[in-house]
Protein backbone atom coordinates (compact mmCIF):
# COMPACT_ATOMS: atom_id res chain seq x y z
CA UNK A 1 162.40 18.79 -59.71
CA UNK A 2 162.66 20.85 -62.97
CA UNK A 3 160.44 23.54 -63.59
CA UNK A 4 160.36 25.55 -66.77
CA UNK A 5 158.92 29.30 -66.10
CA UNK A 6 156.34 30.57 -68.25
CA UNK A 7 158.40 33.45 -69.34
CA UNK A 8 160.38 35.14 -72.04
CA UNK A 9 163.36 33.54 -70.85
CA UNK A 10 162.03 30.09 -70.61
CA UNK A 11 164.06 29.99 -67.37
CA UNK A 12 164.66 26.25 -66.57
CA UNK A 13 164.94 25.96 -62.92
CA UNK A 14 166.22 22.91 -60.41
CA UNK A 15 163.29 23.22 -57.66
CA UNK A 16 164.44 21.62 -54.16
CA UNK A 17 162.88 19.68 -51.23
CA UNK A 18 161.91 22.19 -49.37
CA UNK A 19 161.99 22.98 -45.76
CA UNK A 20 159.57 21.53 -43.54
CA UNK A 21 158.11 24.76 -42.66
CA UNK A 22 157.76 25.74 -46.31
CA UNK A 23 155.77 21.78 -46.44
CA UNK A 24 153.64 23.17 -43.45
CA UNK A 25 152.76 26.76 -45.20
CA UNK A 26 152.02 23.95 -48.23
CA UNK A 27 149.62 21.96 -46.33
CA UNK A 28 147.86 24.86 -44.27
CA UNK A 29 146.60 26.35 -48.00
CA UNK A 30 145.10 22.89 -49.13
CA UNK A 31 141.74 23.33 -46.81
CA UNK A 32 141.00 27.00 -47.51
CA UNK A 33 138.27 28.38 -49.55
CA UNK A 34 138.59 29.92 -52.61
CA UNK A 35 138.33 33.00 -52.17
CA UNK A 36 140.81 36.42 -52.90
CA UNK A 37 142.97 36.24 -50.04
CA UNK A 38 143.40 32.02 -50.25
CA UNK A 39 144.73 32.35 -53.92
CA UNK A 40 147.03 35.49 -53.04
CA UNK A 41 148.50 32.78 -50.02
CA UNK A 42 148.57 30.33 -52.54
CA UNK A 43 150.57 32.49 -55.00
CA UNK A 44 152.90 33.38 -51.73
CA UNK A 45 153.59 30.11 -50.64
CA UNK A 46 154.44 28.88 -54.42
CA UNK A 47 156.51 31.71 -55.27
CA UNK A 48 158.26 30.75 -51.55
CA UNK A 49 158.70 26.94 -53.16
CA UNK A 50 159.84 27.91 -56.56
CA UNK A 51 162.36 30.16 -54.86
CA UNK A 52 164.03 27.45 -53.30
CA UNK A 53 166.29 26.79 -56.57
CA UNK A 54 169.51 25.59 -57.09
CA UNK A 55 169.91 28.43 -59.59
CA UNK A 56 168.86 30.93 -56.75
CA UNK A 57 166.54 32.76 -58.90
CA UNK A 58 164.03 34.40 -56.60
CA UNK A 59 160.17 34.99 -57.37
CA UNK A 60 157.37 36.91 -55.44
CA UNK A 61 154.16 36.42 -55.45
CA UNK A 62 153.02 39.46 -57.64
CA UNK A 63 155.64 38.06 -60.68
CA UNK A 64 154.47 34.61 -60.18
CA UNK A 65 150.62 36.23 -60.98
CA UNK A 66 151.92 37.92 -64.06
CA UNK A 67 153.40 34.69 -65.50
CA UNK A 68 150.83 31.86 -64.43
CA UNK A 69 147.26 31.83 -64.41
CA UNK A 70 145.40 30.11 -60.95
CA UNK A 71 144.90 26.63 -63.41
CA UNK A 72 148.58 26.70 -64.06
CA UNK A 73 149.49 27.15 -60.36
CA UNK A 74 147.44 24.31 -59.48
CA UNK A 75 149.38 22.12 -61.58
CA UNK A 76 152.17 23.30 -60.02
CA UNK A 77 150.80 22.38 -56.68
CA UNK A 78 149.81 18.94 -57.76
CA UNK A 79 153.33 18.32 -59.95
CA UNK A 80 154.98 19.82 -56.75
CA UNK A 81 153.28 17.08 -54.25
CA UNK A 82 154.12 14.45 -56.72
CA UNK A 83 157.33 16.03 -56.38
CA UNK A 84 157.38 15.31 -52.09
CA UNK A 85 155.66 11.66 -52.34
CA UNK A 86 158.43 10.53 -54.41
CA UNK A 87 161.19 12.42 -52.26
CA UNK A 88 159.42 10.46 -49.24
CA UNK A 89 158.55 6.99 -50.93
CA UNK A 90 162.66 6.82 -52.15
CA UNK A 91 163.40 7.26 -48.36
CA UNK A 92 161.39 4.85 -46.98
């Protein structure tokens, strides 16, 4: 999946499938409530995903809240599950 980052560089990155633990950490955030410390896992567990590049550019949580705002990592996490259903649907 390619993912452009929302800063000065414009840095283009080649996101991978990830791990199955990283799908579980994925999964475990979509039933929380909204509150502080759900949005600071969800900025964990995307800045975990985004990591997993084949340009092995790193991000943490804390740089992913400085570039994106909580709309734009939701779009992430819906573009991102797109992402895994057609990963899974081209296997089956």
């Amino acid at each position: 999946m390619t993912l452009i980052m929302n800063d000065e560089e414009q840095t283009k990155l080649n996101v991978c499938v990830p791990k199955k633990e990283m799908l579980d950490n994925m999964i475990a955030i979509k039933d929380v409530e909204e509150n502080e410390e759900s949005v600071n896992m969800l900025y964990e567990v995307c800045a975990e995903l985004i990591s997993n590049n084949r340009e092995k550019k790193t991000y943490t949580a804390d740089e992913l809240k400085d570039m994106l705002e909580f709309e734009d990592l939701l779009v992430f996490v819906q573009y991102f599950t797109d992402f895994i259903n057609e990963v899974q649907n081209s296997k089956n």
